[in-house]
Protein backbone atom coordinates (compact mmCIF):
# COMPACT_ATOMS: atom_id res chain seq x y z
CA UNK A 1 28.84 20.13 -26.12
CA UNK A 2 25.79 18.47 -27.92
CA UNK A 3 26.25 15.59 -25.27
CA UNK A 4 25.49 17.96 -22.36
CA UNK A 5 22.69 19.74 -24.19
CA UNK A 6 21.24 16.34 -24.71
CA UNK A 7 21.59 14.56 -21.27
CA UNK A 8 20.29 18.68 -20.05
CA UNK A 9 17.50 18.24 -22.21
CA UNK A 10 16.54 14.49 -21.06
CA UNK A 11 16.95 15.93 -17.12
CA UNK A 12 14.32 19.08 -17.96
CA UNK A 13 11.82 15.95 -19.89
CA UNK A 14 11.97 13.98 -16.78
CA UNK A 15 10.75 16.34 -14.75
CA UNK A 16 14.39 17.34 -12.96
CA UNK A 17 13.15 21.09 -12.84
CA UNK A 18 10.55 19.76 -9.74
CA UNK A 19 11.84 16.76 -8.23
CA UNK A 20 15.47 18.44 -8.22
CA UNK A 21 15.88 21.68 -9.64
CA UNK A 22 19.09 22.31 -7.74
CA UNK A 23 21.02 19.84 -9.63
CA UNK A 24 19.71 20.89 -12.82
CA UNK A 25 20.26 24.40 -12.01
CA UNK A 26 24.18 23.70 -11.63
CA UNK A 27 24.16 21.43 -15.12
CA UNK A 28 22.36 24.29 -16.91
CA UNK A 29 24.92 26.73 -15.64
CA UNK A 30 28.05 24.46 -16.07
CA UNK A 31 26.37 24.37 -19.65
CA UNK A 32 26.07 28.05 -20.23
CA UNK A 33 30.24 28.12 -18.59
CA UNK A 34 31.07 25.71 -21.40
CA UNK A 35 29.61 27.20 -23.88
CA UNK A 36 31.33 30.68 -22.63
CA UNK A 37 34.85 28.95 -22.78
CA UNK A 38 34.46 27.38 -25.80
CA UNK A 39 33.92 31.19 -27.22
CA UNK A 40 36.93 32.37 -25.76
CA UNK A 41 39.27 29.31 -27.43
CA UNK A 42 39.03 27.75 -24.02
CA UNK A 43 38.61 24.41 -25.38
CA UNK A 44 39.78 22.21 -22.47
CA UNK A 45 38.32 24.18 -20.26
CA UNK A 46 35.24 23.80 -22.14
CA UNK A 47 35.44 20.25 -22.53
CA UNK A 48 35.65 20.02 -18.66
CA UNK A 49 32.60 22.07 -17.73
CA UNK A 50 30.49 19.62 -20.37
CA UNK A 51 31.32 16.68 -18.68
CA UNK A 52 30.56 18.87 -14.94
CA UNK A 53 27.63 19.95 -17.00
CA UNK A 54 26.56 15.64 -18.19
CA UNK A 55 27.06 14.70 -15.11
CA UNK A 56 25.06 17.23 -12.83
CA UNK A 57 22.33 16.19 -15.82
CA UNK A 58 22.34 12.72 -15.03
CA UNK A 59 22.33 13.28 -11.31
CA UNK A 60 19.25 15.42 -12.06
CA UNK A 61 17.49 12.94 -14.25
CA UNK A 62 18.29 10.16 -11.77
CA UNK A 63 16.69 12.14 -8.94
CA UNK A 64 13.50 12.72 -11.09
CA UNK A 65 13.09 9.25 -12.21
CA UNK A 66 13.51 8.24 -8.46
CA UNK A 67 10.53 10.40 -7.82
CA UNK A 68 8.85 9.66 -10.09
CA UNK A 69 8.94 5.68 -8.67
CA UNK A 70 8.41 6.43 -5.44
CA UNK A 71 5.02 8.16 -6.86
CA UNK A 72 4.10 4.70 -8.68
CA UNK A 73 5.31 2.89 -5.04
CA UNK A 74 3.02 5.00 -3.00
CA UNK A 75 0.29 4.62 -5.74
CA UNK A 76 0.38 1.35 -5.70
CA UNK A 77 0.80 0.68 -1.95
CA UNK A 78 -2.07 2.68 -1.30
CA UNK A 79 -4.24 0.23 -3.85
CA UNK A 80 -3.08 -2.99 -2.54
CA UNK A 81 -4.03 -1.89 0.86
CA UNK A 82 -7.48 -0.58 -0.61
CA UNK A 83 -7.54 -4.12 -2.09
CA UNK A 84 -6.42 -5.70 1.30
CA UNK A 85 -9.16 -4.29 3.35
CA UNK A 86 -12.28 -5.41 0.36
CA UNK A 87 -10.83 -8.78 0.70
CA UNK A 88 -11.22 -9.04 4.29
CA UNK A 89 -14.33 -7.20 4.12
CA UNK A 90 -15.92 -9.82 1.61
CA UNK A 91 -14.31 -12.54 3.87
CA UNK A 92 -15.93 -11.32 6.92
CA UNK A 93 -19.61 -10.86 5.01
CA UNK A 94 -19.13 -14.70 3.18
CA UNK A 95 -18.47 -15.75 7.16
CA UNK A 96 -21.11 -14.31 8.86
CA UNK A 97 -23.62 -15.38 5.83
CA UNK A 98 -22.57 -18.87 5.86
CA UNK A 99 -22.72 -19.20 9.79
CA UNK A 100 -26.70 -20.09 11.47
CA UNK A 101 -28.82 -17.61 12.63
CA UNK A 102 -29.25 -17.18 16.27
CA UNK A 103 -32.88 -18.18 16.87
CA UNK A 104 -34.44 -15.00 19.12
CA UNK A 105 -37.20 -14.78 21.89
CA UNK A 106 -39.68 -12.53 22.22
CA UNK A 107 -37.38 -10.91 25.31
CA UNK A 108 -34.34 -10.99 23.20
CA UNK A 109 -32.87 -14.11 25.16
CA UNK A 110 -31.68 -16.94 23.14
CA UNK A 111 -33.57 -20.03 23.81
CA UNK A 112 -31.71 -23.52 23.73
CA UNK A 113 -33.23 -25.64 21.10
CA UNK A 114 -36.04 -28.56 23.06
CA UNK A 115 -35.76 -32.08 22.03
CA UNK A 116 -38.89 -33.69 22.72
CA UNK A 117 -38.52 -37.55 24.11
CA UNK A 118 -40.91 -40.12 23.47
CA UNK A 119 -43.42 -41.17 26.17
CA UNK A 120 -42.26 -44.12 28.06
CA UNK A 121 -44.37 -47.50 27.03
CA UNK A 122 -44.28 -48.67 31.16
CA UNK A 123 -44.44 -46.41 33.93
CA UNK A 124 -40.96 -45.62 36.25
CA UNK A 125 -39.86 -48.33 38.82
CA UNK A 126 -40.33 -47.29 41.85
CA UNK A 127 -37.30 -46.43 43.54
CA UNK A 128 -35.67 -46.46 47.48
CA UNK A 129 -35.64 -42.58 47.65
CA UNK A 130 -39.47 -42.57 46.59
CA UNK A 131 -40.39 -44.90 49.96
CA UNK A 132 -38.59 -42.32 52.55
CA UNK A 133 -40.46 -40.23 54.81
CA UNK A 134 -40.02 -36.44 54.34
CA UNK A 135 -37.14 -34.34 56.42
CA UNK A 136 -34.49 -37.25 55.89
C-alpha cells in the first residue's frame, strides 16, 4: 500500500493532475478501493487494486513528464528558429555592407564608370573609308 501512495504521490508532483488527470483519477480511486479491501480482511484483493493503483500512477507520471518535454521541445524549437532567422539577418547586413556602393546620378540612373585614354602622340592614318564620296 505505501508503494501506491508513493508512485500516487510522485504522479500528483509531476504535474499528472493537468497533463492527465484521467489516469490519475483511476490510480487515486484504485487507491482509495485498496485501502477499502484491506479494511474488510480483503488482503488479496487489496494487494491487486495497489498494483492497478502503481500502475495507473506510473502511466500518469509518464504522461506528465511527456508533457512536460514536449514543453522544453517547443521551447526550444521556437529559440533555435529565433536564433536561425538573427543569423541570416546578420548574414544578409555583413553582405550588403561588404559589397560597393552603386555610384548614383543626379536622375537616379547609374552611370558606367569613364576611363579616360591618353591623347595619341601622332594623328590617325588616314584610312580607305575616309577618301569615299558620300551616299556609297
Amino acid at each position: 500500500m505505501s508503494r501506491a501512495q508513493s508512485s500516487l504521490q510522485a504522479a500528483q508532483k509531476a504535474g499528472a493532475g493537468d497533463a492527465d488527470p484521467v489516469d490519475l483519477e483511476f490510480a487515486r480511486g484504485k487507491y482509495q478501493q485498496a485501502q477499502t479491501a484491506l479494511n474488510d480482511g480483503k488482503n488479496q484483493q487489496a494487494a491487486d487494486l495497489a498494483q492497478e493503483s502503481i500502475a495507473d500512477s506510473q502511466l500518469a507520471l509518464t504522461k506528465a513528464r511527456l508533457a512536460t518535454l514536449r514543453g522544453q521541445i517547443r521551447t526550444q524549437t521556437a529559440e533555435n528558429a529565433r536564433l536561425r532567422k538573427q543569423l541570416l539577418d546578420d548574414a544578409a547586413k555583413a553582405q550588403a555592407s561588404s559589397a560597393p556602393a552603386p555610384a548614383s546620378s543626379a536622375s537616379g540612373v547609374e552611370e558606367l564608370p569613364q576611363t579616360v585614354l591618353p591623347s595619341p602622340a601622332s594623328p590617325a592614318p588616314a584610312s580607305s573609308t575616309d577618301a569615299m564620296p558620300e551616299g556609297q
